[in-house]
C-alpha atoms as a PDB file:
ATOM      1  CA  UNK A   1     119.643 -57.874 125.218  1.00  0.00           C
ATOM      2  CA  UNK A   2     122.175 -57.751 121.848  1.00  0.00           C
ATOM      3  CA  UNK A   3     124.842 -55.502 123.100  1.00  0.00           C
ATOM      4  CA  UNK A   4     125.133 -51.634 122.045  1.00  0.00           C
ATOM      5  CA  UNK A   5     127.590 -48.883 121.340  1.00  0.00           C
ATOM      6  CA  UNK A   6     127.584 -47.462 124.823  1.00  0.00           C
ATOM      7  CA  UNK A   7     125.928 -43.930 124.847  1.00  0.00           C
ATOM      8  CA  UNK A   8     125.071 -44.188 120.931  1.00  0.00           C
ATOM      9  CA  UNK A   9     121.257 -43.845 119.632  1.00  0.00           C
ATOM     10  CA  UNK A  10     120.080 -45.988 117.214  1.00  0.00           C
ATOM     11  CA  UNK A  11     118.245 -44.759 114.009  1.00  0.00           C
ATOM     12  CA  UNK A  12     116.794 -46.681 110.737  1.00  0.00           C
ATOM     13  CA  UNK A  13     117.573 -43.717 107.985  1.00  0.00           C
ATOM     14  CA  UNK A  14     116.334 -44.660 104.131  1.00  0.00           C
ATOM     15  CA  UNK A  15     119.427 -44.304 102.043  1.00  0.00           C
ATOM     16  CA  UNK A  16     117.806 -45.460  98.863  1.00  0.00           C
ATOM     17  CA  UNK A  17     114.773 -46.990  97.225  1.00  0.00           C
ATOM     18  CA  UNK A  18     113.221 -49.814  99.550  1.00  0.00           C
ATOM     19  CA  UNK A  19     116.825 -49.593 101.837  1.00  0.00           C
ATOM     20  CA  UNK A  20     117.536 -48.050 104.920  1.00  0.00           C
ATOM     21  CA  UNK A  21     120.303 -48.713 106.790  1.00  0.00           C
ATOM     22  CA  UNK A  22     120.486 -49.697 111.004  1.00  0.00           C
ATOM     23  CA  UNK A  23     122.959 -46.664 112.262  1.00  0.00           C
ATOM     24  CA  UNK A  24     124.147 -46.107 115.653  1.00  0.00           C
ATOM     25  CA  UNK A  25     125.076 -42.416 115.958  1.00  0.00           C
ATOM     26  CA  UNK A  26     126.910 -40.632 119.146  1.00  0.00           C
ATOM     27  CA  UNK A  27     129.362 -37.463 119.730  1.00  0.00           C
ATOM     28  CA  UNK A  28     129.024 -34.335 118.403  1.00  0.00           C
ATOM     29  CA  UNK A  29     131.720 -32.136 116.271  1.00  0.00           C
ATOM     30  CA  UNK A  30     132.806 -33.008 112.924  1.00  0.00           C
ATOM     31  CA  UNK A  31     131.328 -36.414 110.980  1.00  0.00           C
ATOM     32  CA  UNK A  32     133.258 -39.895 110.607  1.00  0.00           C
ATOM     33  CA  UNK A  33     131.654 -42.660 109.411  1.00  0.00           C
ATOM     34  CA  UNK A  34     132.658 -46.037 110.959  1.00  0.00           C
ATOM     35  CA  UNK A  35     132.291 -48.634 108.243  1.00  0.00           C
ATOM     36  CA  UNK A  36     132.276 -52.249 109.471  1.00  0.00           C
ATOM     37  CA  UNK A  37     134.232 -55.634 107.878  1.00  0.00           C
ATOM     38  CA  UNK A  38     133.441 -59.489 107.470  1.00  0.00           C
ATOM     39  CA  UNK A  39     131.512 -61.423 109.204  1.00  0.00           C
ATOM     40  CA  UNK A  40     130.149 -58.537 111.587  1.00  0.00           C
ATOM     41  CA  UNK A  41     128.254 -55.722 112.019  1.00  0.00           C
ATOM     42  CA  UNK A  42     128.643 -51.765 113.274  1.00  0.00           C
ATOM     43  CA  UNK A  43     129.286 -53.265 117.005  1.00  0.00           C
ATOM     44  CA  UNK A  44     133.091 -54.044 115.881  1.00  0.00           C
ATOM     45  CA  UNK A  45     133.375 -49.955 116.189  1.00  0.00           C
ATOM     46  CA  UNK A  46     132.262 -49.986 119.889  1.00  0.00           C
ATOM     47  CA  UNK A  47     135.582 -48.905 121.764  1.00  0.00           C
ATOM     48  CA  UNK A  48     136.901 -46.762 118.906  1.00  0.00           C
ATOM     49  CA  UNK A  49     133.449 -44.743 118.263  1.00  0.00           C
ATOM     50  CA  UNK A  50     133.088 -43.946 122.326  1.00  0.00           C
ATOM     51  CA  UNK A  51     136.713 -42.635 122.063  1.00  0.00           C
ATOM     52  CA  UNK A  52     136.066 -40.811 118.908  1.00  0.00           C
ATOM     53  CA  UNK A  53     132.674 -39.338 119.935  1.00  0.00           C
ATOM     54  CA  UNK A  54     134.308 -37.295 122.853  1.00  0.00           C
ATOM     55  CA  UNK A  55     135.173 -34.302 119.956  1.00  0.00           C
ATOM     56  CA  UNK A  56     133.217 -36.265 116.685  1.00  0.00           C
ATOM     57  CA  UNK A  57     129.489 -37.085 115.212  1.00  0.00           C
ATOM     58  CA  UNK A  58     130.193 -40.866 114.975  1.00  0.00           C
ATOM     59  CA  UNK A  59     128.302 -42.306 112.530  1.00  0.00           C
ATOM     60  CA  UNK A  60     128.296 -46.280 112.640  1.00  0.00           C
ATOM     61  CA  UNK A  61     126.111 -47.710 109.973  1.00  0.00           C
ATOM     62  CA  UNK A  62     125.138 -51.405 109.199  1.00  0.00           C
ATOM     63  CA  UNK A  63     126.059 -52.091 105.781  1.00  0.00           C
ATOM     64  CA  UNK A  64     123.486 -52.562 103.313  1.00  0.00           C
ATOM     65  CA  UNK A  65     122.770 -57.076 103.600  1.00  0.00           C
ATOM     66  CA  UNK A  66     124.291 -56.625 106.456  1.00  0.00           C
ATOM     67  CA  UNK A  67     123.250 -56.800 110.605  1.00  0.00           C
ATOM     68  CA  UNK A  68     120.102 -54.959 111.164  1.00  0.00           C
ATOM     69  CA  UNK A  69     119.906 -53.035 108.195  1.00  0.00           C
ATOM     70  CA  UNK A  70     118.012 -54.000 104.920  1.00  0.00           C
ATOM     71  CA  UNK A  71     118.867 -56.802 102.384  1.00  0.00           C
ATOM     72  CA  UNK A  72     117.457 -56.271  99.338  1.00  0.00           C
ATOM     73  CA  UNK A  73     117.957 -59.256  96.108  1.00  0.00           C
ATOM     74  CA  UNK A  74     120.138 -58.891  94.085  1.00  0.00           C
ATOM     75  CA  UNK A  75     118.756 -58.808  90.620  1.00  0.00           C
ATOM     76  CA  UNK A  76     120.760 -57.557  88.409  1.00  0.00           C
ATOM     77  CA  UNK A  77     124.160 -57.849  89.933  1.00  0.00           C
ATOM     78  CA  UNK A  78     124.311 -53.774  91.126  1.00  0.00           C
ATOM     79  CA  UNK A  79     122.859 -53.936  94.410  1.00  0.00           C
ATOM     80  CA  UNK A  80     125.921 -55.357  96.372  1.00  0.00           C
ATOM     81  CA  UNK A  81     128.563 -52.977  93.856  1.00  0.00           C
ATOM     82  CA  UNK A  82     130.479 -50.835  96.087  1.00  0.00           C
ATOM     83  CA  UNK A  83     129.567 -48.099  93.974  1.00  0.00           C
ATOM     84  CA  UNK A  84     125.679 -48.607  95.297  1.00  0.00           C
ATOM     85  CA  UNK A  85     127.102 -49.398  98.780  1.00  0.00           C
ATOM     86  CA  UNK A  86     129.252 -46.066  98.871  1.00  0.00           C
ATOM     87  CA  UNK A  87     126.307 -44.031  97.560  1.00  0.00           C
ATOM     88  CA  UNK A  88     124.219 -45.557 100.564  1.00  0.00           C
ATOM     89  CA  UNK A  89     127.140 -44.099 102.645  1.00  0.00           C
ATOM     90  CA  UNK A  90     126.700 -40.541 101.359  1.00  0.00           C
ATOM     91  CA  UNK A  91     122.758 -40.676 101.458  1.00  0.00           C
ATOM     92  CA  UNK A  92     123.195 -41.661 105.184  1.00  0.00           C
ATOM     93  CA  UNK A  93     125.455 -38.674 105.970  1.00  0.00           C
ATOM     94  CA  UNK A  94     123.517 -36.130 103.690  1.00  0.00           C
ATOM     95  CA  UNK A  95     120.089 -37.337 105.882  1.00  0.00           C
ATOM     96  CA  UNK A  96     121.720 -36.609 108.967  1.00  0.00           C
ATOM     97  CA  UNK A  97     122.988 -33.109 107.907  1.00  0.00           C
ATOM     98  CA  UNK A  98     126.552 -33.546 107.022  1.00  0.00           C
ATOM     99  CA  UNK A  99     127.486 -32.712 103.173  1.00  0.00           C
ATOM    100  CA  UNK A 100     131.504 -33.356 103.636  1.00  0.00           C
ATOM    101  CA  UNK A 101     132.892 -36.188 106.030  1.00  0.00           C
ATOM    102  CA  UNK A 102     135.383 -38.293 107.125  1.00  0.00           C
ATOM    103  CA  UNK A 103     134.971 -42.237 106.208  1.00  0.00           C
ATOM    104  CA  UNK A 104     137.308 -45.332 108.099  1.00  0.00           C
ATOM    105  CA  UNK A 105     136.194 -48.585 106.731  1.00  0.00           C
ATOM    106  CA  UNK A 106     137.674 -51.962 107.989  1.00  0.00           C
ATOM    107  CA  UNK A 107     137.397 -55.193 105.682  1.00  0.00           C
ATOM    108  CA  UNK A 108     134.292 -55.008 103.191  1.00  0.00           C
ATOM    109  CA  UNK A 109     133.479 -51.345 104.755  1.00  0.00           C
ATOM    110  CA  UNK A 110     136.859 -50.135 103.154  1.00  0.00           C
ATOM    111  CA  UNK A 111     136.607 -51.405  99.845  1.00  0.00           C
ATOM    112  CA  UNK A 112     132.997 -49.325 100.473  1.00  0.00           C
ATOM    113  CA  UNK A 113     135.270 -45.906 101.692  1.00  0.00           C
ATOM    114  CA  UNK A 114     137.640 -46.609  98.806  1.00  0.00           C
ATOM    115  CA  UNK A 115     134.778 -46.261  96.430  1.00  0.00           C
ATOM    116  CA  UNK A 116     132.963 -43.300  98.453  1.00  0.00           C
ATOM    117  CA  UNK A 117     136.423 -41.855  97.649  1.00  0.00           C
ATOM    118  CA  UNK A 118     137.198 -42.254  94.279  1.00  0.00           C
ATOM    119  CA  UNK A 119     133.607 -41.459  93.091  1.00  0.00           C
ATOM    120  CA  UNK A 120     132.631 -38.755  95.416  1.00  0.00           C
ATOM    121  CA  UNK A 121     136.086 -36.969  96.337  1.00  0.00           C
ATOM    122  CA  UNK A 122     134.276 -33.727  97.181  1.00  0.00           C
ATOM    123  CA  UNK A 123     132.370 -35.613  99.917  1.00  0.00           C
ATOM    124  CA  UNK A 124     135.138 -37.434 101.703  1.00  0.00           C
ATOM    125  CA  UNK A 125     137.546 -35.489 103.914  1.00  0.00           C
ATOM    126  CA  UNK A 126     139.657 -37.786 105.151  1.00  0.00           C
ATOM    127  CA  UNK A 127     139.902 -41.532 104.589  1.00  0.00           C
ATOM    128  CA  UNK A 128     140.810 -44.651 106.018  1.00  0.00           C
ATOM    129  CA  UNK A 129     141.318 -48.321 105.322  1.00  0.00           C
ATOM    130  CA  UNK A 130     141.756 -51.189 107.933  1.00  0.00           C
ATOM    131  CA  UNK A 131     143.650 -54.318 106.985  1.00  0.00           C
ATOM    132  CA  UNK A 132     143.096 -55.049 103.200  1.00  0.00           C
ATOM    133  CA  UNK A 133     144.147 -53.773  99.720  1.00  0.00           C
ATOM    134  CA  UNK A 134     141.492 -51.988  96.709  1.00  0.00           C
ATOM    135  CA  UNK A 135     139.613 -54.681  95.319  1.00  0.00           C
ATOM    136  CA  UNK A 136     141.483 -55.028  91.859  1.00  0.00           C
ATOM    137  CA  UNK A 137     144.979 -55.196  93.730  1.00  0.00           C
ATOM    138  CA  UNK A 138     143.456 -58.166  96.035  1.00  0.00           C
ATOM    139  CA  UNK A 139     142.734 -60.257  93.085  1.00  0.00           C
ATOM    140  CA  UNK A 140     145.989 -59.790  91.621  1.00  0.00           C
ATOM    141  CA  UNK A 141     148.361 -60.602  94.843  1.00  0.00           C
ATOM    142  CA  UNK A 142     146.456 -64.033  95.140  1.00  0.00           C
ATOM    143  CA  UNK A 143     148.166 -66.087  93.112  1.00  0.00           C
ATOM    144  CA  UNK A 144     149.372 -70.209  93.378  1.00  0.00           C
ATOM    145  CA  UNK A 145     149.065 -71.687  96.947  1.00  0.00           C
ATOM    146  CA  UNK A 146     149.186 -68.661  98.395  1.00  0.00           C
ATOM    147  CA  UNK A 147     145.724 -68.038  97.301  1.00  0.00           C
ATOM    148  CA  UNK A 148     144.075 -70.488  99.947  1.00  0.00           C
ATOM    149  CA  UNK A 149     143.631 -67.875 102.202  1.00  0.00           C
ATOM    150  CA  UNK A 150     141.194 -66.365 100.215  1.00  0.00           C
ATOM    151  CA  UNK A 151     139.362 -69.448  99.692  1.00  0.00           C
ATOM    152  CA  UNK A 152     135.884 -67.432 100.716  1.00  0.00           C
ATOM    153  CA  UNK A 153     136.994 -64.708  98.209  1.00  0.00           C
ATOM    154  CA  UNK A 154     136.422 -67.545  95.416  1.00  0.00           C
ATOM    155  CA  UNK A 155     133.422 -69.818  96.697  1.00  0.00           C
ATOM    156  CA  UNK A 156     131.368 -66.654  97.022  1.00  0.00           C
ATOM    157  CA  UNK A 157     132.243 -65.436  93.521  1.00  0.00           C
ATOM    158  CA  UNK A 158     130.537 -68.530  92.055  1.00  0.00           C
ATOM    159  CA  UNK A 159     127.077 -67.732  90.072  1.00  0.00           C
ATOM    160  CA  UNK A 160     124.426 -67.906  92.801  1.00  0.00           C
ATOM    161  CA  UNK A 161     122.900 -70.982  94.051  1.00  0.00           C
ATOM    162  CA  UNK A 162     125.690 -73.564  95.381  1.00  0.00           C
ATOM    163  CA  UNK A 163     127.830 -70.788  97.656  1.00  0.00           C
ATOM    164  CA  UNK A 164     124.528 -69.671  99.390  1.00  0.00           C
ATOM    165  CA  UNK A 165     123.277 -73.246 100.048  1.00  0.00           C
ATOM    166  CA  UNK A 166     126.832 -74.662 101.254  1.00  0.00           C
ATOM    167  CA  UNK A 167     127.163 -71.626 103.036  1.00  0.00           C
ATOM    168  CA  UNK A 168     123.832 -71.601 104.565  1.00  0.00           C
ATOM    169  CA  UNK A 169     123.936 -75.011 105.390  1.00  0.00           C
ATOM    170  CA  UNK A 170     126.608 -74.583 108.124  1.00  0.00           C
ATOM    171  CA  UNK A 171     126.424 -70.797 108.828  1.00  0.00           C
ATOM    172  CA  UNK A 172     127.546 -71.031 112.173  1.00  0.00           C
ATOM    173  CA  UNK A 173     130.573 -72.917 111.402  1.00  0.00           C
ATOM    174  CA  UNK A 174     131.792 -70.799 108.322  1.00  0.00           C
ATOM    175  CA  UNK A 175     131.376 -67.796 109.977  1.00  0.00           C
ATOM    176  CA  UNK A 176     132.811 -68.591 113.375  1.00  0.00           C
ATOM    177  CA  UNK A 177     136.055 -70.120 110.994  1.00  0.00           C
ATOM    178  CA  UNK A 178     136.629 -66.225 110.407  1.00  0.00           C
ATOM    179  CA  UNK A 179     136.650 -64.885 113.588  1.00  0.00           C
ATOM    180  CA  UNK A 180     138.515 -67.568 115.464  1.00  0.00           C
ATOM    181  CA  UNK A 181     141.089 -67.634 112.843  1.00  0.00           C
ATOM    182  CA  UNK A 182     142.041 -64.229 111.691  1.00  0.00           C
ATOM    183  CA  UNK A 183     141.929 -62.756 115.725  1.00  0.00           C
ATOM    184  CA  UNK A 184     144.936 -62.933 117.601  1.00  0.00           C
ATOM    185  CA  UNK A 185     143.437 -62.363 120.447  1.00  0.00           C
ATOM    186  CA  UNK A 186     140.187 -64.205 120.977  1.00  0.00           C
ATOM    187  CA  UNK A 187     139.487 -62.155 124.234  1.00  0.00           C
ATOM    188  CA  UNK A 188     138.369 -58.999 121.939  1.00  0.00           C
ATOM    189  CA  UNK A 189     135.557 -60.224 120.984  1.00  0.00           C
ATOM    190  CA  UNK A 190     133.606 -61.524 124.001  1.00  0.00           C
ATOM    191  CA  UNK A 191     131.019 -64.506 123.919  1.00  0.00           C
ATOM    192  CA  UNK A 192     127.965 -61.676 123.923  1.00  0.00           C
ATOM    193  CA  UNK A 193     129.682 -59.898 120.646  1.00  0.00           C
ATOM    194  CA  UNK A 194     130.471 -62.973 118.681  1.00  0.00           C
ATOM    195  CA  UNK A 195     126.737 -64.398 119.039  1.00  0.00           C
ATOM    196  CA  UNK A 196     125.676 -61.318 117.572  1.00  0.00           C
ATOM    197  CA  UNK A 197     127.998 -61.542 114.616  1.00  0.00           C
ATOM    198  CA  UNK A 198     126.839 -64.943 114.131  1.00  0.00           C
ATOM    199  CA  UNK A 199     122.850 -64.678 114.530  1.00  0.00           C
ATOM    200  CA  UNK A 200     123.934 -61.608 111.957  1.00  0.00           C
ATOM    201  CA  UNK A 201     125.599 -63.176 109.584  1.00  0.00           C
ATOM    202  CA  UNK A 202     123.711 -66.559 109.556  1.00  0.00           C
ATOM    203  CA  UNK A 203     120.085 -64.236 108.588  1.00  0.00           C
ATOM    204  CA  UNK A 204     122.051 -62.382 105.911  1.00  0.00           C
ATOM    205  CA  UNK A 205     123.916 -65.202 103.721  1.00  0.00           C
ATOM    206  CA  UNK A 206     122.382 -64.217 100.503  1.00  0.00           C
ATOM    207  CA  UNK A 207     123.306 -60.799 101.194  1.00  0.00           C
ATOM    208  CA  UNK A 208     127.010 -61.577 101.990  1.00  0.00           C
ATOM    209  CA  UNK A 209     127.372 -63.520  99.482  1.00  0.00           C
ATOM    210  CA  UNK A 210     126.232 -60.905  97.101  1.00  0.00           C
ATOM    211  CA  UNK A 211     128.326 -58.723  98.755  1.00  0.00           C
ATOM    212  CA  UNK A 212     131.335 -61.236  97.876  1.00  0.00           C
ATOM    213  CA  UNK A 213     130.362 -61.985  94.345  1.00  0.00           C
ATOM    214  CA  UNK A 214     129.994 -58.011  93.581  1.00  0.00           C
ATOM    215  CA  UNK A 215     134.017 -57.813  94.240  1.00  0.00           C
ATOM    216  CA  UNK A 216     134.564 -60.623  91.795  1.00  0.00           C
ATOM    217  CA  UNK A 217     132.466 -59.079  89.242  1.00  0.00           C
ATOM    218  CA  UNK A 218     131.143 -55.606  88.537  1.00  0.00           C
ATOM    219  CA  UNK A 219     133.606 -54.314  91.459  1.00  0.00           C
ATOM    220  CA  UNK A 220     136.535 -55.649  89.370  1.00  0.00           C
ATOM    221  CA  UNK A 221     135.046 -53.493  86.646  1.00  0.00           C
ATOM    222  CA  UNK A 222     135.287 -50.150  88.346  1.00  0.00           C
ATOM    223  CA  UNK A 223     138.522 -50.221  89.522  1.00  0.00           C
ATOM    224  CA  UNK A 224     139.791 -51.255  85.996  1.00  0.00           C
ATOM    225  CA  UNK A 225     137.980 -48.131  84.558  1.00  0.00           C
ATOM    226  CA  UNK A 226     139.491 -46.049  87.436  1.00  0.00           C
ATOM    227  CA  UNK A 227     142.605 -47.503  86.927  1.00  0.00           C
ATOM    228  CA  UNK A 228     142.760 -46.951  82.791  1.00  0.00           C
ATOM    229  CA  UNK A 229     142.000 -42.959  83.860  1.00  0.00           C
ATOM    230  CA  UNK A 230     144.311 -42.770  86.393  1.00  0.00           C
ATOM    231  CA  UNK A 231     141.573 -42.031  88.387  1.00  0.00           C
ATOM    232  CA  UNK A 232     143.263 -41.629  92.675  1.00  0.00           C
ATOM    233  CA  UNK A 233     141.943 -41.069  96.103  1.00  0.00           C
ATOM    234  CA  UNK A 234     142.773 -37.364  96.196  1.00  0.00           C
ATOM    235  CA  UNK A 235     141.811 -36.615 100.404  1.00  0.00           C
ATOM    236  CA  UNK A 236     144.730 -38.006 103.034  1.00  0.00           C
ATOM    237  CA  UNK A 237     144.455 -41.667 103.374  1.00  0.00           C
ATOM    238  CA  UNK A 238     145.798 -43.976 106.187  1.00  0.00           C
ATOM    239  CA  UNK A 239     146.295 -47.088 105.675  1.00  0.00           C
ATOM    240  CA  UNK A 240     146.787 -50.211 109.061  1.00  0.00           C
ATOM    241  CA  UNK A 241     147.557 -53.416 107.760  1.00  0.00           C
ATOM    242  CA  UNK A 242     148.740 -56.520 109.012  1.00  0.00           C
ATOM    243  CA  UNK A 243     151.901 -57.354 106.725  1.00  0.00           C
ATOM    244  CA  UNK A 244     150.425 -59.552 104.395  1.00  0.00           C
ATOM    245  CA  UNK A 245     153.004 -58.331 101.640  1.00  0.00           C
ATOM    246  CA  UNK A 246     155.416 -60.084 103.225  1.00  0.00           C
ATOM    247  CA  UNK A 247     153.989 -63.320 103.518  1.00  0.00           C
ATOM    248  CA  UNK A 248     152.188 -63.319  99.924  1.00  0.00           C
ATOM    249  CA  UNK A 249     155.230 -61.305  98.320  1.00  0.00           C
ATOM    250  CA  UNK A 250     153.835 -58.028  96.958  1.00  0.00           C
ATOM    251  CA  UNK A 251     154.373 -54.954  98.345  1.00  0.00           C
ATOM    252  CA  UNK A 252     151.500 -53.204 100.608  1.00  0.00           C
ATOM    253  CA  UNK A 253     152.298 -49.929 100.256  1.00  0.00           C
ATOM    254  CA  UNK A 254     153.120 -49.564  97.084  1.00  0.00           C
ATOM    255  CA  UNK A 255     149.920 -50.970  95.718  1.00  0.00           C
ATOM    256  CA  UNK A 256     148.131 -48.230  98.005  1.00  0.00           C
ATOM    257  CA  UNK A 257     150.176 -45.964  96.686  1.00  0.00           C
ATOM    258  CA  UNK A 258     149.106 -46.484  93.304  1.00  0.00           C
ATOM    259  CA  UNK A 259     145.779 -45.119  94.461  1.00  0.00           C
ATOM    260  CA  UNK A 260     146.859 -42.497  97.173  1.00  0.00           C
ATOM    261  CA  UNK A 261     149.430 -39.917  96.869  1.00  0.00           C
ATOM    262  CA  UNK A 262     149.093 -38.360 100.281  1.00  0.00           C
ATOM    263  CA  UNK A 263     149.559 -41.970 101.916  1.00  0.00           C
ATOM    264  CA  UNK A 264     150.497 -42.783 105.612  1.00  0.00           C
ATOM    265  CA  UNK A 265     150.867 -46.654 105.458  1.00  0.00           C
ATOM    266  CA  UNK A 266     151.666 -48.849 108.848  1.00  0.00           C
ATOM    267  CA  UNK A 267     151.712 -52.443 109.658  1.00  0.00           C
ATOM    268  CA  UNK A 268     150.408 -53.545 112.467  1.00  0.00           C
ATOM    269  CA  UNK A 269     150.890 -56.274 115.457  1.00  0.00           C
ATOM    270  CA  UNK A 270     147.568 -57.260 115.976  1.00  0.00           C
ATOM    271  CA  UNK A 271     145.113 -59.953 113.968  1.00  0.00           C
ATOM    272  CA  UNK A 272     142.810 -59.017 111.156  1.00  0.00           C
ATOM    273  CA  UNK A 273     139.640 -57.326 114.082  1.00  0.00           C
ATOM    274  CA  UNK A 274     142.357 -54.485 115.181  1.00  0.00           C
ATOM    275  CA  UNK A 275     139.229 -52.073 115.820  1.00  0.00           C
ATOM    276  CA  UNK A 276     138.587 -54.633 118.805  1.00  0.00           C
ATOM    277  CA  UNK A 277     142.152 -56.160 119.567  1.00  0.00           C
ATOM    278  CA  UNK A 278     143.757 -52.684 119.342  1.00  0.00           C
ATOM    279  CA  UNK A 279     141.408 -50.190 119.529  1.00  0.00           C
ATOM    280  CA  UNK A 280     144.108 -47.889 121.092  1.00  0.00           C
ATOM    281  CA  UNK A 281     146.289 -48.257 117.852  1.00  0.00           C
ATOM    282  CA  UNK A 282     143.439 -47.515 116.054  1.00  0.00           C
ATOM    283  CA  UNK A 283     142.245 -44.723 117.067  1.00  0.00           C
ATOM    284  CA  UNK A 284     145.639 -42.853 117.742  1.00  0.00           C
ATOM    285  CA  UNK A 285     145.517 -43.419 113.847  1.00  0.00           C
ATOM    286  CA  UNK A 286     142.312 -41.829 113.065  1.00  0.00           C
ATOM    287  CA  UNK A 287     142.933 -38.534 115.290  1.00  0.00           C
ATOM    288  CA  UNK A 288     146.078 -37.948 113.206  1.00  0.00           C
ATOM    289  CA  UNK A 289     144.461 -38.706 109.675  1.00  0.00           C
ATOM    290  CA  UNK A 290     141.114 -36.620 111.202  1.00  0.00           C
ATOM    291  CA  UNK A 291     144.091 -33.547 112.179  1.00  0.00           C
ATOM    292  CA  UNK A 292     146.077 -33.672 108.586  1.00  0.00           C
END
């Protein structure tokens, strides 16, 4: 059996034409939505959504191409924006009864919350990013050789075709490169957890891709526009990040705080998966953001 959120129910809710997303949901009290990161699935919530559910509604949601939840093609460049990906997000939370919530992404999911918060800041209580800067900000931090570690970030921006098939063609291996690279502790995520990332990922390389090419592309475009209006994240936002700024030379915080005036920014000890390697550290964090 693919391993669960202890305690959590599962649910299939339609979030838009043709798309409904897989969602585990546990708890009761006041919403957060758990977003999930690259290359896995809701599952990398599991520790901090038990802990959170004890006074929350945890909401952990598949991403759209993601896991168990739908993958529709991408025809026209749109359906992998985070603008369509946060309004999933909202759908799902105004299906299950909750107008106004709380949104922690990690990864890809908080480029999602980051867009859930700029274009619906009446919606989003609270928000939090785990271990990566707004999409516009990423692109312009990579620079010279420094930029290999975001080799992905470019091979899946390429016009569709030759990323999916090079990808596809050794799934396992790109997607296992990820996880035993960027964890710091390979123990947090157990043999049972890391098959399912990879049976996930491997069925949904179109979809991740697309995902991937959206923040090279029409993603780029939004932030611009936000940026030109001055447009910020107006709810409290906390930020955990491994300290990237110093070993790519730009400074973390103050390219968050460019986008979010009421700011709590920390670095962290742990690798890139700090839901799983640090879920202690993690959580501490969201009970302060969720009390500000």
């Amino acid at each position: 059996m693919a391993p669960q959120i202890t305690g959590f129910a599962r649910r299939r809710i339609t979030v838009a034409d043709g798309v409904a997303l897989n969602v585990a949901i546990g708890g009761s009290g006041s919403p957060v939505v758990l977003l999930h990161g690259f290359p896995q699935t809701h599952l990398m919530w599991r520790h901090v959504a038990a802990d959170l559910a004890a006074d929350h509604t945890v909401i952990c949601p598949d991403l759209r191409g993601y896991g168990d939840s739908d993958k529709p093609a991408d025809t026209d460049g749109q359906a992998y924006s985070k603008r369509t990906m946060a309004a999933d997000v909202v759908a799902l939370a105004r299906a299950l009864g909750h107008e106004r919530f709380a949104l922690a992404g990690h990864d890809r999911g908080a480029l999602v919350a980051v867009r859930a918060g700029l274009d619906h800041p009446d919606v989003i209580t609270h928000l939090a990013a785990l271990d990566v800067l707004p999409t516009l900000d990423s692109w312009e931090v990579m620079q010279g050789r420094s930029a290999a570690v975001g080799f992905h970030l470019y091979l899946m921006a390429q016009p569709p075709g030759l990323p999916e098939a090079m990808i596809g063609g050794a799934a396992d291996a790109f997607f296992g490169y990820f996880l035993d690279l960027w964890a710091n502790d390979p123990n947090a995520i157990p043999a049972d957890v890391r098959a399912a990332y990879l049976k996930a990922s491997r069925e949904a390389v179109p979809s991740i891709v697309a995902d991937y090419r959206a923040t090279a592309t029409i993603d780029v475009e939004h932030d611009e526009a936000d940026r030109r209006a001055g447009r910020k994240l107006a709810m409290p936002v906390t930020v955990l990040q491994q300290d990237w700024g110093a070993a790519l030379g730009f400074d973390a915080a103050g390219r968050w705080r460019a986008w979010a005036e009421n700011l709590e920014h920390r670095t962290v000890s742990c690798g890139h998966f700090m839901a799983e390697e640090a879920p202690a550290e993690v959580v501490k964090a969201l009970r302060g953001l969720l009390a500000s």
